[in-house]
Structures are given as structure tokens and as C-alpha cells.
N, C-alpha and C. Protein backbone atom coordinates (compact mmCIF):
# COMPACT_ATOMS: atom_id res chain seq x y z
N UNK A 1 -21.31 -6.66 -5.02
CA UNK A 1 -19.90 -6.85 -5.31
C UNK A 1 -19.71 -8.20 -6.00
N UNK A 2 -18.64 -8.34 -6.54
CA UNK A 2 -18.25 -9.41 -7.59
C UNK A 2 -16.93 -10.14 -6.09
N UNK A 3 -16.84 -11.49 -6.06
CA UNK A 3 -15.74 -11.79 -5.81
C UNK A 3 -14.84 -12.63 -6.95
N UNK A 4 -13.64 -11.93 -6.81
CA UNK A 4 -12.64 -12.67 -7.91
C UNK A 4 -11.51 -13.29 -7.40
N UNK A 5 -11.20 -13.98 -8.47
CA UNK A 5 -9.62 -14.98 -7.80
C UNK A 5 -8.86 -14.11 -8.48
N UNK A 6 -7.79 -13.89 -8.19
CA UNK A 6 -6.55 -13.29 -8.96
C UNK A 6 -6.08 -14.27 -9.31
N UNK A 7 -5.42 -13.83 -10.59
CA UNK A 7 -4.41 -15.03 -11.70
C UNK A 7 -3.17 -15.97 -11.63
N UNK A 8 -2.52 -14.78 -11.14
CA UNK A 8 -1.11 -14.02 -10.99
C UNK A 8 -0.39 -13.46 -9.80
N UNK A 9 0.61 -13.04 -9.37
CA UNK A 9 0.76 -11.96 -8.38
C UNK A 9 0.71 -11.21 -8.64
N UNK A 10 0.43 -9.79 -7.80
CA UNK A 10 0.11 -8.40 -8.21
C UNK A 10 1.52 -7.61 -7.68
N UNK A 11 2.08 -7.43 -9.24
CA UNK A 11 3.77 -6.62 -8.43
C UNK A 11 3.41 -5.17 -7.85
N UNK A 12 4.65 -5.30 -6.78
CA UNK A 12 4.93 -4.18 -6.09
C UNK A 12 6.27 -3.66 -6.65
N UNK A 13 6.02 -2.46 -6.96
CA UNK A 13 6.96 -2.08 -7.90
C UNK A 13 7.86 -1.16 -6.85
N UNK A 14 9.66 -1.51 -7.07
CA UNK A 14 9.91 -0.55 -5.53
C UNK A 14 10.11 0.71 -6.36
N UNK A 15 10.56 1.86 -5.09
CA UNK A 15 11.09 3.42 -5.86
C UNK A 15 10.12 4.25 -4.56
N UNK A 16 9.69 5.48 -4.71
CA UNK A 16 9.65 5.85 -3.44
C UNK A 16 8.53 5.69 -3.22
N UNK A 17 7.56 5.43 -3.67
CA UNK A 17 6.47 5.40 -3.47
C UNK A 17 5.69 3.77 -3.37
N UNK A 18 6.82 2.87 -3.28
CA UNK A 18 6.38 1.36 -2.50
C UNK A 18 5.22 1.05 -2.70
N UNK A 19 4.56 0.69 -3.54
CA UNK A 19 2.74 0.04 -3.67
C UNK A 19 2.28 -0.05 -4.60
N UNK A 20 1.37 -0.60 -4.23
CA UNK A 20 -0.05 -1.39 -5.48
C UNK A 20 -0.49 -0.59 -6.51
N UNK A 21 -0.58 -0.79 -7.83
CA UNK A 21 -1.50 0.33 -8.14
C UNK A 21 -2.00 -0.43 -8.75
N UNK A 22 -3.26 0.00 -9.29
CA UNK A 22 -4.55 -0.80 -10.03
C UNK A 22 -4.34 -0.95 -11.45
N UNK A 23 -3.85 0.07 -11.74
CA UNK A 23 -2.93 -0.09 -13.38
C UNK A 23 -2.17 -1.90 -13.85
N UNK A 24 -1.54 -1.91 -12.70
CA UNK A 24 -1.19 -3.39 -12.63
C UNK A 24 -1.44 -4.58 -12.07
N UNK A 25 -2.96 -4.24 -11.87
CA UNK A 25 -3.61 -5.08 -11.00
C UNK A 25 -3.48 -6.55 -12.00
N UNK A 26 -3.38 -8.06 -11.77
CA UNK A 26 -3.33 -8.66 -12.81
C UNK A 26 -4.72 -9.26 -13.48
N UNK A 27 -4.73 -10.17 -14.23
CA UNK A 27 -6.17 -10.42 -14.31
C UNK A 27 -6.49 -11.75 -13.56
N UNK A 28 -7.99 -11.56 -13.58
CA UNK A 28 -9.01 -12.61 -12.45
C UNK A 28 -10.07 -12.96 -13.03
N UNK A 29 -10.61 -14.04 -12.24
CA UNK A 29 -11.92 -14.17 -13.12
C UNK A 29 -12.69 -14.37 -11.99
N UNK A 30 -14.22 -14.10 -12.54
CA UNK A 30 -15.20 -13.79 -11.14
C UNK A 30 -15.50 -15.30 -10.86
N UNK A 31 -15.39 -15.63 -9.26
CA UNK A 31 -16.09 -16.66 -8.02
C UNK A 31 -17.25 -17.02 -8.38
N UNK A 32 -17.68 -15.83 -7.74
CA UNK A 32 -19.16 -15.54 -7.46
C UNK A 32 -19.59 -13.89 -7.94
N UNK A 33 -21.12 -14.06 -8.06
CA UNK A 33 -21.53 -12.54 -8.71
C UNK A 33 -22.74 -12.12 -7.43
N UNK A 34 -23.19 -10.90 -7.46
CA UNK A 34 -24.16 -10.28 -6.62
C UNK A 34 -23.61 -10.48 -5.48
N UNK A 35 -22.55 -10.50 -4.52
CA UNK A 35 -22.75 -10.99 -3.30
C UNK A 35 -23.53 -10.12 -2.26
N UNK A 36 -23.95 -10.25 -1.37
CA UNK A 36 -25.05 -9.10 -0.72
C UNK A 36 -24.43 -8.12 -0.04
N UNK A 37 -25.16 -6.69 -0.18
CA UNK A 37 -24.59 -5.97 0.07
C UNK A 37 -23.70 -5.84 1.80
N UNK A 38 -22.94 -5.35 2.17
CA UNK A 38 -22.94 -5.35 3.78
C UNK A 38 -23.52 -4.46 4.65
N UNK A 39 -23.42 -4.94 5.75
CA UNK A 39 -24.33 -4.36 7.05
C UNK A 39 -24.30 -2.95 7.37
N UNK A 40 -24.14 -2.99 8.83
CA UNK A 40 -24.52 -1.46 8.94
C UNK A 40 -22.80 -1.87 9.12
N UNK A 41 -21.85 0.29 9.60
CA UNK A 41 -20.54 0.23 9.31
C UNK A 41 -20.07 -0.85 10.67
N UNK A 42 -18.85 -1.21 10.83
CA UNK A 42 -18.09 -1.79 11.93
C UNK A 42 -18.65 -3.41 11.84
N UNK A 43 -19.38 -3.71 11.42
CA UNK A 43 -20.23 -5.09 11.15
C UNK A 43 -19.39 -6.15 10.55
N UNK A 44 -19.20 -7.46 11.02
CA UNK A 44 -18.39 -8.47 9.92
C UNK A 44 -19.02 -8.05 8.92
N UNK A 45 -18.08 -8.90 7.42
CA UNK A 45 -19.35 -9.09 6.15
C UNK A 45 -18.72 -10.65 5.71
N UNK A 46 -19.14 -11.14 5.62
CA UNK A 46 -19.03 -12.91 5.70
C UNK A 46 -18.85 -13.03 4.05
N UNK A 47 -17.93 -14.13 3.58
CA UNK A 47 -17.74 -14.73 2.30
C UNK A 47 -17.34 -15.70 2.14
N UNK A 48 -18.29 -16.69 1.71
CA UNK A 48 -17.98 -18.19 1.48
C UNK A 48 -17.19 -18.52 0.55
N UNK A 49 -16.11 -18.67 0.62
CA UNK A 49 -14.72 -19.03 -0.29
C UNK A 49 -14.48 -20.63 -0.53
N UNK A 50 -15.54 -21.45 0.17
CA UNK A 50 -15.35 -22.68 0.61
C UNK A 50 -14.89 -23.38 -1.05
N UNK A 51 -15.09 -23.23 -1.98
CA UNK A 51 -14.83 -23.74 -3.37
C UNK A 51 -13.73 -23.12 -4.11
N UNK A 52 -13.50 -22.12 -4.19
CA UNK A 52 -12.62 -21.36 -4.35
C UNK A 52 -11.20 -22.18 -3.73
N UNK A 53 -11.07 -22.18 -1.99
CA UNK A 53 -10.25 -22.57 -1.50
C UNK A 53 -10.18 -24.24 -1.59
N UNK A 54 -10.90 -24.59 -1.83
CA UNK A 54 -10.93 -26.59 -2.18
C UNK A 54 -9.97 -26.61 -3.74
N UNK A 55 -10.36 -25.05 -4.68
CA UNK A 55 -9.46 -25.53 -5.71
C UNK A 55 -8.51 -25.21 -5.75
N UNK A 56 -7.35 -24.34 -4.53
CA UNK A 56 -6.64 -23.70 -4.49
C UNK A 56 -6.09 -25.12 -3.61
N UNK A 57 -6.27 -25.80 -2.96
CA UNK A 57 -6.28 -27.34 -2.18
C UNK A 57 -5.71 -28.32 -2.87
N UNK A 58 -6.30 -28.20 -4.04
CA UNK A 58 -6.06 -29.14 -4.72
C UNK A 58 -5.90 -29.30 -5.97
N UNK A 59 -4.71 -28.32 -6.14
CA UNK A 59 -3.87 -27.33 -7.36
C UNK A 59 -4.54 -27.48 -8.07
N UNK A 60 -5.91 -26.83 -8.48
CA UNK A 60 -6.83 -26.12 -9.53
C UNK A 60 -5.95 -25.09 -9.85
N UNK A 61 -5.72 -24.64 -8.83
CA UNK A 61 -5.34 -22.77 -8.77
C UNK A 61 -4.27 -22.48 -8.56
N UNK A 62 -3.86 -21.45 -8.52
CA UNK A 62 -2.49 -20.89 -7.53
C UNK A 62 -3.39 -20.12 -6.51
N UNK A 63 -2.88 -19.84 -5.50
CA UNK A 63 -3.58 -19.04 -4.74
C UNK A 63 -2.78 -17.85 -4.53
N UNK A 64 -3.08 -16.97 -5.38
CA UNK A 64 -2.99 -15.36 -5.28
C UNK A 64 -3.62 -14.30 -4.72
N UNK A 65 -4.88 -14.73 -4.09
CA UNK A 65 -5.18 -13.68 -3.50
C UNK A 65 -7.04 -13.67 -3.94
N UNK A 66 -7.72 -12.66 -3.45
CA UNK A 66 -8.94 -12.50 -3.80
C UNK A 66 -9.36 -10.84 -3.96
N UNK A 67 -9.68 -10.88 -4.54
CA UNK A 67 -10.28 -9.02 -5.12
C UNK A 67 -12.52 -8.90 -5.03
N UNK A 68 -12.12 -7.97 -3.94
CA UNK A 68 -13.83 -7.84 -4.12
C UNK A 68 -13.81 -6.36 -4.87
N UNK A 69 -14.81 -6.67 -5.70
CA UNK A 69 -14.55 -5.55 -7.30
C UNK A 69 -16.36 -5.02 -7.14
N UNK A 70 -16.09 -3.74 -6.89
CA UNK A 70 -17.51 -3.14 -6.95
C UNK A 70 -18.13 -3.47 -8.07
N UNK A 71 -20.16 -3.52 -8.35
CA UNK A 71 -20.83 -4.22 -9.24
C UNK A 71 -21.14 -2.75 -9.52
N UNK A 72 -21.09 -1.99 -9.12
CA UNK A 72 -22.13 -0.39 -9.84
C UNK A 72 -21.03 0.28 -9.05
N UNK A 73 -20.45 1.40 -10.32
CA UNK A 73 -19.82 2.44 -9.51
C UNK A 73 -20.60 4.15 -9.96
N UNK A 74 -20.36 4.52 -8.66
CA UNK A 74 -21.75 6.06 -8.22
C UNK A 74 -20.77 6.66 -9.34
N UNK A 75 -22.09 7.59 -8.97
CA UNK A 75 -22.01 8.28 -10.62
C UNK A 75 -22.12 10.19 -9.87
N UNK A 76 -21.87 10.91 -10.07
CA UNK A 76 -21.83 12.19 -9.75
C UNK A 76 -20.85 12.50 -8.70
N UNK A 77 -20.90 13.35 -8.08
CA UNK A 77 -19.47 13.73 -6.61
C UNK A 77 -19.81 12.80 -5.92
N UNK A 78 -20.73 11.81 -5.49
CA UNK A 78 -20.91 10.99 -4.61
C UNK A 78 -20.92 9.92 -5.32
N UNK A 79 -19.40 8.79 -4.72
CA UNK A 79 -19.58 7.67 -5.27
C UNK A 79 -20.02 6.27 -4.35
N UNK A 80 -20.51 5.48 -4.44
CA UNK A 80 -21.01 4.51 -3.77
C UNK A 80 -19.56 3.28 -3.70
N UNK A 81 -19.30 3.30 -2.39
CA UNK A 81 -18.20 2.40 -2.33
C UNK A 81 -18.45 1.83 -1.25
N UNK A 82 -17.37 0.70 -0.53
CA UNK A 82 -17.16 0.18 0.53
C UNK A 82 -15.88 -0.12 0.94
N UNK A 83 -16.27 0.18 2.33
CA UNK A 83 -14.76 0.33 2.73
C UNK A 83 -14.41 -0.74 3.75
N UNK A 84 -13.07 -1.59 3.03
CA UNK A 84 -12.68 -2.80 3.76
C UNK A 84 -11.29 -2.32 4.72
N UNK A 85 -11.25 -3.27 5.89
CA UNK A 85 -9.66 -3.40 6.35
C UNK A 85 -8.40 -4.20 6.12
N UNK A 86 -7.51 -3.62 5.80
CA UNK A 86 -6.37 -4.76 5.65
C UNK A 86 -5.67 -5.18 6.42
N UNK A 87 -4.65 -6.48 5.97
CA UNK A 87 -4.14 -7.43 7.25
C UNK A 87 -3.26 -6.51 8.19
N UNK A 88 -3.04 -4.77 8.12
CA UNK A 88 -2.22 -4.48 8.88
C UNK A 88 -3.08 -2.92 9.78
N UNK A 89 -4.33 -3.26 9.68
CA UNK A 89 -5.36 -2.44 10.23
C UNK A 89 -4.96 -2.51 11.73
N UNK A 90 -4.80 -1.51 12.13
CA UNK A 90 -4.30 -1.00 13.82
C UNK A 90 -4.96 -1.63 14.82
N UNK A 91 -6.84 -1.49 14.27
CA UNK A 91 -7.46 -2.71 15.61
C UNK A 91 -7.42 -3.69 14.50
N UNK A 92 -6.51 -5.03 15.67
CA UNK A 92 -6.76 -6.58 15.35
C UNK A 92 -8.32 -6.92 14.75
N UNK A 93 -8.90 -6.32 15.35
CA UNK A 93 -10.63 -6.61 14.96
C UNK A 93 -11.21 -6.48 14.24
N UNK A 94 -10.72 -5.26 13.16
CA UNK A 94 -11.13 -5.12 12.12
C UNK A 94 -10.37 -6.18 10.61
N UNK A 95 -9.67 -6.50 11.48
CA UNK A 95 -8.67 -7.28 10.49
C UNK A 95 -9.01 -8.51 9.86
N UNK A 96 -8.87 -8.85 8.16
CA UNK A 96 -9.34 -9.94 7.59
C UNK A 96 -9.34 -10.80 8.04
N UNK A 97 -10.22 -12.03 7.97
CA UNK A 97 -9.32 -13.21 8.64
C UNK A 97 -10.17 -14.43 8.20
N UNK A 98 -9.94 -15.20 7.91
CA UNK A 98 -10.48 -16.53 7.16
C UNK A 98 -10.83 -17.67 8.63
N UNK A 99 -11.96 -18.20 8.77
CA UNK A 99 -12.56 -18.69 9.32
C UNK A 99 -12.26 -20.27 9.02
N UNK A 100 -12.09 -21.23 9.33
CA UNK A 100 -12.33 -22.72 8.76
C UNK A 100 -13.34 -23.51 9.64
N UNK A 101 -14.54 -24.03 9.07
CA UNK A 101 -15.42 -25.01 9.70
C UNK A 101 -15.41 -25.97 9.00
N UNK A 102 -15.80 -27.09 9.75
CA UNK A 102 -15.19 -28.53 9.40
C UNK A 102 -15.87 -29.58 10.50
């Protein structure tokens, strides 16, 4: 996977169908490249943002957000993906969450 910074905000467009679509995803530019693949399923998967967030610290950036963008997408009825949780995932546990060490 690629990690990217987003640019911009990514609008939510209202009407009945309330959400994201990738059509308007905005643009980003890649972090970091190769990051390793993840574990077995239910497993953290760890990402060092530590630079990223130092320039978002110390208005390099805006901080919009981060996009992990598949590096190879499957090819036939079976596609090779991964599947993340978001901040409103039912178990707390599975839920993103940014770490700070210091």
C-alpha cells in the first residue's frame, strides 16, 4: 500500500444518499511507498506518520486526512484488497486510533 496525505477536504455532498464518493476524492501526494503488507485478519497494522504529522505541526500542511491507496489491484473476479475500520466501527477495538510516543 501507498500512504498519502490528502490536499484538500474531501466534500460530502448532501441529498439522499449522504457520502463520500471516490469520484471526488481530492488530490494527495504519496508519504511513503511499499508499506508492508498486514497481518493475519483482526491484527493491528501499525503506520509511522511521525513526519507527516511534525509537518502538519508545524504548518507544512493542512491536515486533511490520510488515504491508504492499494499498490496492485487483483485482476479477474477475485480482487486483492484490504479491509480497514472506521472511526465509527461498532467494536471500539477495531477502531483507528493514533498512538503518540514521546
Amino acid at each position: 500500500m501507498t500512504l498519502r496525505a490528502i490536499n484538500s477536504p474531501w466534500p460530502v455532498f448532501s441529498g439522499p444518499e449522504h457520502r463520500l464518493w471516490w469520484k471526488d476524492c481530492p488530490l494527495s501526494e504519496a508519504v511513503r511507498t511499499n508499506l508492508p503488507p498486514p497481518g493475519e485478519p483482526g491484527t493491528p497494522y501499525r503506520i509511522d506518520i511521525t513526519s507527516l504529522y511534525n509537518n502538519w505541526i508545524s504548518g507544512g500542511a493542512f491536515n486533511h486526512g490520510i488515504m491508504l491507496e492499494p499498490e496492485t489491484i487483483g485482476r479477474g473476479t477475485h480482487g486483492i484488497f484490504n479491509t480497514f475500520h472506521s472511526s465509527r466501527a461498532w467494536n471500539e477495538v477495531n477502531r483507528p486510533r493514533i498512538i503518540i510516543e514521546y
